[in-house]
Protein backbone atom coordinates (compact mmCIF):
# COMPACT_ATOMS: atom_id res chain seq x y z
CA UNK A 1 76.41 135.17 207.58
CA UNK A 2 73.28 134.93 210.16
CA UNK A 3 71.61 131.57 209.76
CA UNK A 4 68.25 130.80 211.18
CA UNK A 5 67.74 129.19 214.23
CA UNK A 6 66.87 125.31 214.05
CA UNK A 7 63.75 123.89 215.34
CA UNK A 8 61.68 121.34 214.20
CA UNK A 9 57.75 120.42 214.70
CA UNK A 10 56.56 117.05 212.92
CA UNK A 11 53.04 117.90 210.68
CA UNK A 12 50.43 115.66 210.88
CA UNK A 13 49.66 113.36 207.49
CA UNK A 14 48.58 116.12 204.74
CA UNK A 15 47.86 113.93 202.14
CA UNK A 16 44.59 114.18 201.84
CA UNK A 17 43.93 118.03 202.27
CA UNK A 18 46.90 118.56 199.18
CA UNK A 19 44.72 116.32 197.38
CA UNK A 20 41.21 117.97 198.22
CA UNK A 21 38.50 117.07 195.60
CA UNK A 22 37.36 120.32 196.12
CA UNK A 23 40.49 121.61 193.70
CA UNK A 24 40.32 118.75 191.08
CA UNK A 25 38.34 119.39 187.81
CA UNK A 26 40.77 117.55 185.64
CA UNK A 27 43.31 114.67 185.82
CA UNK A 28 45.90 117.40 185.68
CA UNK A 29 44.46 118.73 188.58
CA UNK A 30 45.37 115.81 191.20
CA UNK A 31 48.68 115.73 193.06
CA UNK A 32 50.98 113.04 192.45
CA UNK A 33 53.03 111.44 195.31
CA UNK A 34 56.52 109.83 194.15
CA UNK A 35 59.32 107.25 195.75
CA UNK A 36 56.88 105.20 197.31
CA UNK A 37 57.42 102.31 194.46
CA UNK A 38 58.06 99.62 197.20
CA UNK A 39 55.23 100.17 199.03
CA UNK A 40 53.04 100.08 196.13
CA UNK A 41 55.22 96.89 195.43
CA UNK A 42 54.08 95.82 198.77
CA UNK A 43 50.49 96.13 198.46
CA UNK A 44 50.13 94.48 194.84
CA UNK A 45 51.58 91.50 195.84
CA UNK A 46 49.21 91.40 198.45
CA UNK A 47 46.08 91.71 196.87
CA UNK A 48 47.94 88.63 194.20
CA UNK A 49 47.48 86.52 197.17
CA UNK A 50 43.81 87.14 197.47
CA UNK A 51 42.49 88.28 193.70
CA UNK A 52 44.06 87.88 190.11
CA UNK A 53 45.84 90.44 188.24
CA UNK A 54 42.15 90.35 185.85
CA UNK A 55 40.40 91.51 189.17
CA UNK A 56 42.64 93.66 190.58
CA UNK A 57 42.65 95.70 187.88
CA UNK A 58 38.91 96.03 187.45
CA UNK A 59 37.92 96.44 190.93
CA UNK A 60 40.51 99.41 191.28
CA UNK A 61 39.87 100.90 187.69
CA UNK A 62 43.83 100.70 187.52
CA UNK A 63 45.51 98.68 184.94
CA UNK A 64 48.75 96.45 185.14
CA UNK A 65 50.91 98.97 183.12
CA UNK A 66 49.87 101.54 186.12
CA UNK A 67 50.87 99.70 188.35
CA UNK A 68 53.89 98.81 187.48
CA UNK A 69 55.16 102.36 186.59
CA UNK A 70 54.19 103.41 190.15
CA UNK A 71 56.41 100.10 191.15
CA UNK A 72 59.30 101.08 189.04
CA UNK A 73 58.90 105.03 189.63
CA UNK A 74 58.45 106.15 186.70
CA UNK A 75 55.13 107.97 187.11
CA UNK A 76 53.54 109.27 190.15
CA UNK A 77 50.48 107.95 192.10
CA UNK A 78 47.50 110.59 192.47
CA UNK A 79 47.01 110.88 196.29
CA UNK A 80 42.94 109.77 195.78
CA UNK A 81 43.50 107.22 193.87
CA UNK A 82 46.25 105.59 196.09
CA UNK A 83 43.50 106.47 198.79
CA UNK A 84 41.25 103.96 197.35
CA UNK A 85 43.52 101.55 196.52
CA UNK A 86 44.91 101.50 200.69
CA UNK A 87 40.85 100.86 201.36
CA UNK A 88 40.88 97.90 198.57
CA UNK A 89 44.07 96.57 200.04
CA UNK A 90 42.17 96.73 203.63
CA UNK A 91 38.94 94.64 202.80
CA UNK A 92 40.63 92.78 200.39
CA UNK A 93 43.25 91.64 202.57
CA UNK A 94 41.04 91.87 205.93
CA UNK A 95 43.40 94.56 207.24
CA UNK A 96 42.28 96.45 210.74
CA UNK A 97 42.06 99.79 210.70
CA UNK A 98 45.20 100.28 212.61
CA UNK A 99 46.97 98.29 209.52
CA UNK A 100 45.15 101.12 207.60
CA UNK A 101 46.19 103.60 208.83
CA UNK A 102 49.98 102.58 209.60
CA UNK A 103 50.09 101.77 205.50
CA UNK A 104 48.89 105.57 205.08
CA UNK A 105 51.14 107.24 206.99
CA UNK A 106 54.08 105.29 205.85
CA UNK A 107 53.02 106.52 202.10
CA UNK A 108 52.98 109.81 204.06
CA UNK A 109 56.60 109.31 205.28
CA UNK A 110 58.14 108.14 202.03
CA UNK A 111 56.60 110.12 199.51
CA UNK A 112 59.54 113.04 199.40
CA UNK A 113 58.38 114.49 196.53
CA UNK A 114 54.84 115.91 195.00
CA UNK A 115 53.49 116.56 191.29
CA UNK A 116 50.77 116.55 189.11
CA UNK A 117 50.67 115.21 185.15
CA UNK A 118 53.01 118.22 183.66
CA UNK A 119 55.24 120.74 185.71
CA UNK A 120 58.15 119.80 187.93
CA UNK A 121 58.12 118.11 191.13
CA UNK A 122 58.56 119.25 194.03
CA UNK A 123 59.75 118.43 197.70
CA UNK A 124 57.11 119.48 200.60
CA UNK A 125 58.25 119.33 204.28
CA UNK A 126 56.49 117.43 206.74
CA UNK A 127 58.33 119.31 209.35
CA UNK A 128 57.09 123.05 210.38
CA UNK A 129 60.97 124.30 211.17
CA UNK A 130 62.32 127.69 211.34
CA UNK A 131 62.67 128.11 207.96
CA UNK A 132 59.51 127.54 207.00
CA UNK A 133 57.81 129.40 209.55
CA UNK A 134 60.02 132.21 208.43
CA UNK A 135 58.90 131.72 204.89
CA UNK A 136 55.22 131.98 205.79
CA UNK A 137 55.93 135.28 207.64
CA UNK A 138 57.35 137.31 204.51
CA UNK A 139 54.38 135.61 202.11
CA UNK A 140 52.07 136.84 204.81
CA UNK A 141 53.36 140.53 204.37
CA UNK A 142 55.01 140.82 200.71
CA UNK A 143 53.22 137.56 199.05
CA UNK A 144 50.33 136.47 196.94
CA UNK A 145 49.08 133.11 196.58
CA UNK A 146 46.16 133.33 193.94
CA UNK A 147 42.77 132.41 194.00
CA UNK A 148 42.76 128.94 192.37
CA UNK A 149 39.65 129.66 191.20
CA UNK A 150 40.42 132.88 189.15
CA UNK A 151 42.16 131.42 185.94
CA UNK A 152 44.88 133.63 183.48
CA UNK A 153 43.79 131.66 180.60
CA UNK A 154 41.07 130.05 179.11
CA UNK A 155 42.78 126.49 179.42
CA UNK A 156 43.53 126.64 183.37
CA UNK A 157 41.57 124.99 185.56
CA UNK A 158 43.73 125.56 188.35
CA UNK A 159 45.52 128.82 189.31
CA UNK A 160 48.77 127.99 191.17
CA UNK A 161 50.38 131.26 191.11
CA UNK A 162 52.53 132.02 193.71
CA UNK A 163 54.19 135.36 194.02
CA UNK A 164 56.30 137.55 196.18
CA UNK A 165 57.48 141.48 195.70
CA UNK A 166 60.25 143.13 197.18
CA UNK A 167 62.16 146.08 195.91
CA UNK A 168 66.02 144.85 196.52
CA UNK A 169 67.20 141.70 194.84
CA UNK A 170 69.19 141.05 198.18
CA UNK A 171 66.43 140.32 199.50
CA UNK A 172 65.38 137.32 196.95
CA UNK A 173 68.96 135.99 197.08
CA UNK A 174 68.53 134.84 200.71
CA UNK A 175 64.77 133.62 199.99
CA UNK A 176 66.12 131.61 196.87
CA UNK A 177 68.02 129.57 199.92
CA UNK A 178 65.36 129.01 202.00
CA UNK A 179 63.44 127.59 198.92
CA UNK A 180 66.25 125.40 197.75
CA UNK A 181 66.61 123.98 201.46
CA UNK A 182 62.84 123.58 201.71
CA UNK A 183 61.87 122.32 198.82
CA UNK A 184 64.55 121.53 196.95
CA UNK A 185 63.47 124.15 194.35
CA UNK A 186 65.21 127.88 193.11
CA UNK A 187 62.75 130.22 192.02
CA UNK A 188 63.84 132.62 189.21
CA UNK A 189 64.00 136.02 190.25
CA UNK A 190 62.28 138.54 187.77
CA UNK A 191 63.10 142.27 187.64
CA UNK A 192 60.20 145.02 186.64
CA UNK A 193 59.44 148.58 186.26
CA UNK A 194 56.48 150.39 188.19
CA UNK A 195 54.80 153.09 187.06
CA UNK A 196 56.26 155.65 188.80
CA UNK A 197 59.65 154.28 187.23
CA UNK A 198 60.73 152.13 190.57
CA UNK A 199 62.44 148.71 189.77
CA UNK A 200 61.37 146.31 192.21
CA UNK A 201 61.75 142.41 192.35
CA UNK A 202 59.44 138.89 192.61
CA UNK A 203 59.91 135.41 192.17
CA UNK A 204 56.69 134.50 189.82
CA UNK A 205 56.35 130.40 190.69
CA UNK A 206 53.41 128.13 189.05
CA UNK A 207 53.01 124.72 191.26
CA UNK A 208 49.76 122.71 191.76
CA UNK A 209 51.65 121.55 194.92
CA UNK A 210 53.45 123.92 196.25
CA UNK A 211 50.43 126.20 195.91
CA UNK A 212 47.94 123.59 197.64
CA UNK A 213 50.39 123.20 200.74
CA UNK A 214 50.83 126.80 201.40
CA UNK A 215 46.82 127.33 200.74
CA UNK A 216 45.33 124.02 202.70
CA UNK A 217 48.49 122.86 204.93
CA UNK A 218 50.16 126.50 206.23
CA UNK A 219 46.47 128.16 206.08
CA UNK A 220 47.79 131.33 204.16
CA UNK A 221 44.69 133.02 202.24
CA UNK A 222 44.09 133.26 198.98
CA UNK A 223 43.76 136.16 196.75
CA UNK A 224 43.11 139.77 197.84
CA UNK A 225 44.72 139.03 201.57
CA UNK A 226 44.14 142.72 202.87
CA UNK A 227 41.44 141.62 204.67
CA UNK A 228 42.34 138.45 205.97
CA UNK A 229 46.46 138.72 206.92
CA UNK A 230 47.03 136.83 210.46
CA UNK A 231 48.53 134.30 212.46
CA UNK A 232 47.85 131.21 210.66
CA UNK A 233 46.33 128.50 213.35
CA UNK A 234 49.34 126.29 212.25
CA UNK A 235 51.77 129.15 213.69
CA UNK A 236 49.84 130.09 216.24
CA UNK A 237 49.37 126.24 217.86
CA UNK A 238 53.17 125.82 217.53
CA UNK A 239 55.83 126.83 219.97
CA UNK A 240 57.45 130.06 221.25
CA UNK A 241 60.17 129.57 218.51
CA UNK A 242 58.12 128.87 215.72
CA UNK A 243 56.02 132.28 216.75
CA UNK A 244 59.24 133.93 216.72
CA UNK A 245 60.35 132.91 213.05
CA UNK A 246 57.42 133.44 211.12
CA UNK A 247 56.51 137.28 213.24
CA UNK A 248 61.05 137.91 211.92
CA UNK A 249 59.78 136.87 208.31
CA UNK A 250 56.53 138.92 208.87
CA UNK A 251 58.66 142.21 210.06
CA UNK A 252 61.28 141.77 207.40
CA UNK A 253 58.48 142.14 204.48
CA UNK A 254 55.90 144.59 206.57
CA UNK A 255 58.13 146.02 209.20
CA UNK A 256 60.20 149.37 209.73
CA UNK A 257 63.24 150.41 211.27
CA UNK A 258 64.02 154.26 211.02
CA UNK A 259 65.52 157.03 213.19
CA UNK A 260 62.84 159.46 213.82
CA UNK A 261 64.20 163.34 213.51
CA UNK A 262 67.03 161.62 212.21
CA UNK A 263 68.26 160.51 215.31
CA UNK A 264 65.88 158.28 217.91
CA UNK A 265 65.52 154.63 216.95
CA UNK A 266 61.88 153.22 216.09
CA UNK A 267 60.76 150.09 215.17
CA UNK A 268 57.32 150.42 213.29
CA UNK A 269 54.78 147.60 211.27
CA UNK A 270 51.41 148.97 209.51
CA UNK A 271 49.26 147.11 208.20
CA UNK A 272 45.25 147.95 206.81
CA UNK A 273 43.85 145.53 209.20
CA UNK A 274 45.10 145.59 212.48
CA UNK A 275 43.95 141.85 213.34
CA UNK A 276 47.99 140.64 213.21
CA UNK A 277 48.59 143.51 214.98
CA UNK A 278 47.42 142.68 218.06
CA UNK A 279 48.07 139.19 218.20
CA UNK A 280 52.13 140.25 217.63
CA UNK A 281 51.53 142.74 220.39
CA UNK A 282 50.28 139.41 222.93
CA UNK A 283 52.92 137.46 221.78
CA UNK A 284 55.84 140.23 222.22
CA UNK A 285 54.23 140.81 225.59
CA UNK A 286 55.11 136.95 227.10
CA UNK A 287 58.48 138.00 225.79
CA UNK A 288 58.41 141.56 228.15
CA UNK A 289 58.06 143.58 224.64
CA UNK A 290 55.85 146.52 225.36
CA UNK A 291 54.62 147.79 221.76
CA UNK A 292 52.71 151.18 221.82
CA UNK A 293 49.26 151.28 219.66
CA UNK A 294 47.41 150.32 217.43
CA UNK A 295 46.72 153.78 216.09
CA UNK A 296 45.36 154.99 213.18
CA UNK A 297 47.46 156.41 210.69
CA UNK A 298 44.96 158.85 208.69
CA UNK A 299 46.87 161.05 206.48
CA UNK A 300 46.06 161.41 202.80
CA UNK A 301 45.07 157.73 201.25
CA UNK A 302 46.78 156.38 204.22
CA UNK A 303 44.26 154.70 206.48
CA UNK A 304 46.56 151.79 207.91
CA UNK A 305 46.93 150.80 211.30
CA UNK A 306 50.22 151.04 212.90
CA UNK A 307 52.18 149.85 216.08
CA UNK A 308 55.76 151.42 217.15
CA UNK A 309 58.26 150.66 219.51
CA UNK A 310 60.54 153.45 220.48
CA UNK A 311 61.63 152.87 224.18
CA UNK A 312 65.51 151.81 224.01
CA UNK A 313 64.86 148.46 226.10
CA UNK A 314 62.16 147.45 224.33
CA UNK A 315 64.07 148.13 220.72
CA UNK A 316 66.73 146.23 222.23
CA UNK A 317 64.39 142.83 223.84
CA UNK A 318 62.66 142.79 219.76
CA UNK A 319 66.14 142.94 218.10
CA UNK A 320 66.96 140.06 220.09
CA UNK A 321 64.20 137.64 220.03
CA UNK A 322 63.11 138.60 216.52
CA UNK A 323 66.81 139.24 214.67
CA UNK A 324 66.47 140.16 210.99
CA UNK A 325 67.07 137.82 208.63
CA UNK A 326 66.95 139.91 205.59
CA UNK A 327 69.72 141.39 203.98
CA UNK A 328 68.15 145.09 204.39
CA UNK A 329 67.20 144.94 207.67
CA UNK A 330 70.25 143.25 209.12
CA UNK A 331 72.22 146.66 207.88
CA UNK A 332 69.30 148.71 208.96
CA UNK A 333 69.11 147.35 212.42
CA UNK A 334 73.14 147.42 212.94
CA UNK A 335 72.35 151.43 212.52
CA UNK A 336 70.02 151.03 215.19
CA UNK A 337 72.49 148.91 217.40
CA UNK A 338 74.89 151.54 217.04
CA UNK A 339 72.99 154.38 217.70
CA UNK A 340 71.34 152.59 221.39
CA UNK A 341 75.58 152.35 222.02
CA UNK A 342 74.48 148.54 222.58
CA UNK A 343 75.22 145.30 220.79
CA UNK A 344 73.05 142.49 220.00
CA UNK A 345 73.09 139.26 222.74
CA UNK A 346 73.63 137.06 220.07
CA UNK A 347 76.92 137.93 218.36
CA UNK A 348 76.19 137.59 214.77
CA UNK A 349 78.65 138.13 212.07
CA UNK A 350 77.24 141.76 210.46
CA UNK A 351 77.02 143.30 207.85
CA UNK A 352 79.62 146.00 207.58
CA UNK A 353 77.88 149.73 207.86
CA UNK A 354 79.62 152.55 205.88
CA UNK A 355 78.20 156.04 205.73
CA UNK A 356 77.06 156.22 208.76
CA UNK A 357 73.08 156.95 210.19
CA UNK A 358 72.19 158.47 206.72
CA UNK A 359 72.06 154.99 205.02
CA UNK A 360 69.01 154.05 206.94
CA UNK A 361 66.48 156.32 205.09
CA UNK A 362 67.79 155.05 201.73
CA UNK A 363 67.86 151.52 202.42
CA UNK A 364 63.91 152.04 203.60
């Protein structure tokens, strides 16, 4: 089975941007950070050596009981109200700033998992890897993240709906993976009808967290993303790799591989605005990928912009720097393999082909 390639890049300390003030209208609202009980340990007796329980607890608006469910793990800490408990410890305890800041970021390294008052928690990485860069490719083609702003009911404050469409369940079998290695979460998979009768699959996933890392942390817009689909900076800033995994994840959900007239390979990814586009097309060039376009692609209610590749050398350099990852296009792109008379540098394990060239169209 082909596996991703491994490479890590450390993020800098999100806390405070999951925990934006901007999002919180309600106590529900506020991400929770969890398994940082001994540092919370840590700083109460601290501030016992300087104030008594009595004034600890009114100068931080946080009562004993709090405090020692945060100790024993039990509940979770909201991220701003830690914040301001880190600046009490500081004067209180005439910390430096440097002290400051060390205690932060070691919250930062210990707190594994993130929640809010109700729903489940959840792991976040504080690594941008392969996988996740990856992941932020097919959300940035075949995802939604939702406006937080736009509620579905009358008692949300907070709209955390995360969604991605596909229309083979493969597909969401090797995503479900990725999540559970990620973030320690399996999404359901859900099964629908269209209108014209098509059945076609999503995961359908509700976290406060989740939600507010892939929004504020991974930069990918909100709402109607038509518009605004790109590189995000965080992507873009990162290494050749990292490029590389998220632009695979980007092609499996947008991309196309076909045999035009049935018989000459093309690689093909259309999109409304052609903004990604052209930054794929600079990035594929340090890689000596010539794409052709972007053209316009005019014909009926069609108005998207496309870019192709269909010169045998450069099929062959994109199949190898950008391998598919999805199920689909693993089987789609062995057609193409076998029609160039040409195998793949790396020597993945397959997927077995049977029925020959034909397969491609219905697999599109």
């Amino acid at each position: 089975m082909k596996k991703l390639m491994t490479f890590k890049q450390e993020l800098p300390n999100y806390l405070l941007l999951l925990d934006d003030k901007k999002y919180i209208k309600k106590g529900s609202d506020s991400i929770r950070v969890y398994n940082i009980g001994e540092i919370i340990k840590k700083i109460y007796i601290e501030l016992k050596a300087f104030k008594s329980i009595d004034e600890i607890e009114k100068e931080t608006k946080t009562c004993h009981q709090t405090y020692s469910n945060w100790i024993l793990e039990k509940t979770g800490a909201s991220i701003q109200e830690l914040r301001q408990i880190c600046r009490y410890w500081k004067i209180t305890c005439n910390k430096k700033d440097k002290q400051f800041h060390r205690l932060w970021n070691e919250i930062y390294t210990c707190s594994d998992y993130f929640g809010c008052t109700n729903g489940k928690n959840i792991k976040l990485p504080k690594k941008l890897d392969n996988n996740l860069a990856y992941l932020l490719g097919v959300i940035m083609g075949d995802g939604h993240i939702a406006d937080p702003d736009k509620f579905y009911d009358k008692f949300t404050t907070y709209n955390s709906e995360i969604r991605i469409t596909d229309g083979n369940k493969e597909t969401f079998i090797k995503l479900s993976k990725i999540f559970e290695k990620l973030f320690n979460y399996k999404p359901a998979i859900y099964s629908e009808l269209s209108k014209t009768n098509k059945r076609f699959y999503r995961f359908v996933i509700r976290s406060k967290p989740l939600h507010r890392f892939l929004m504020k942390i991974c930069q990918i817009p909100v709402g109607a993303k038509y518009n605004k689909i790109c590189i995000p900076k965080i992507i873009n800033n990162s290494t050749m790799e990292v490029k590389k995994s998220f632009i695979t994840g980007f092609f499996d959900a947008d991309g196309c591989i076909r045999l035009a007239q049935d018989k000459y390979p093309e690689i093909s990814i259309s999109q409304l605005n052609p903004k990604i586009l052209k930054s794929i097309i600079l990035i594929c060039r340090e890689l000596g990928i010539k794409w052709n376009g972007p053209y316009k692609a005019d014909s009926g209610r069609n108005h998207c912009s496309y870019i192709k590749l269909s010169n045998k050398e450069n099929i062959e350099k994109f199949l190898n720097h950008f391998p598919p990852f999805n199920p689909i296009k693993i089987k789609q792109s062995e057609i193409l393999w076998k029609t160039l008379k040409s195998r793949p540098i790396s020597q993945s394990k397959w997927m077995e082909i049977e029925g020959g060239e034909e397969k491609i169209k219905a697999m599109s």
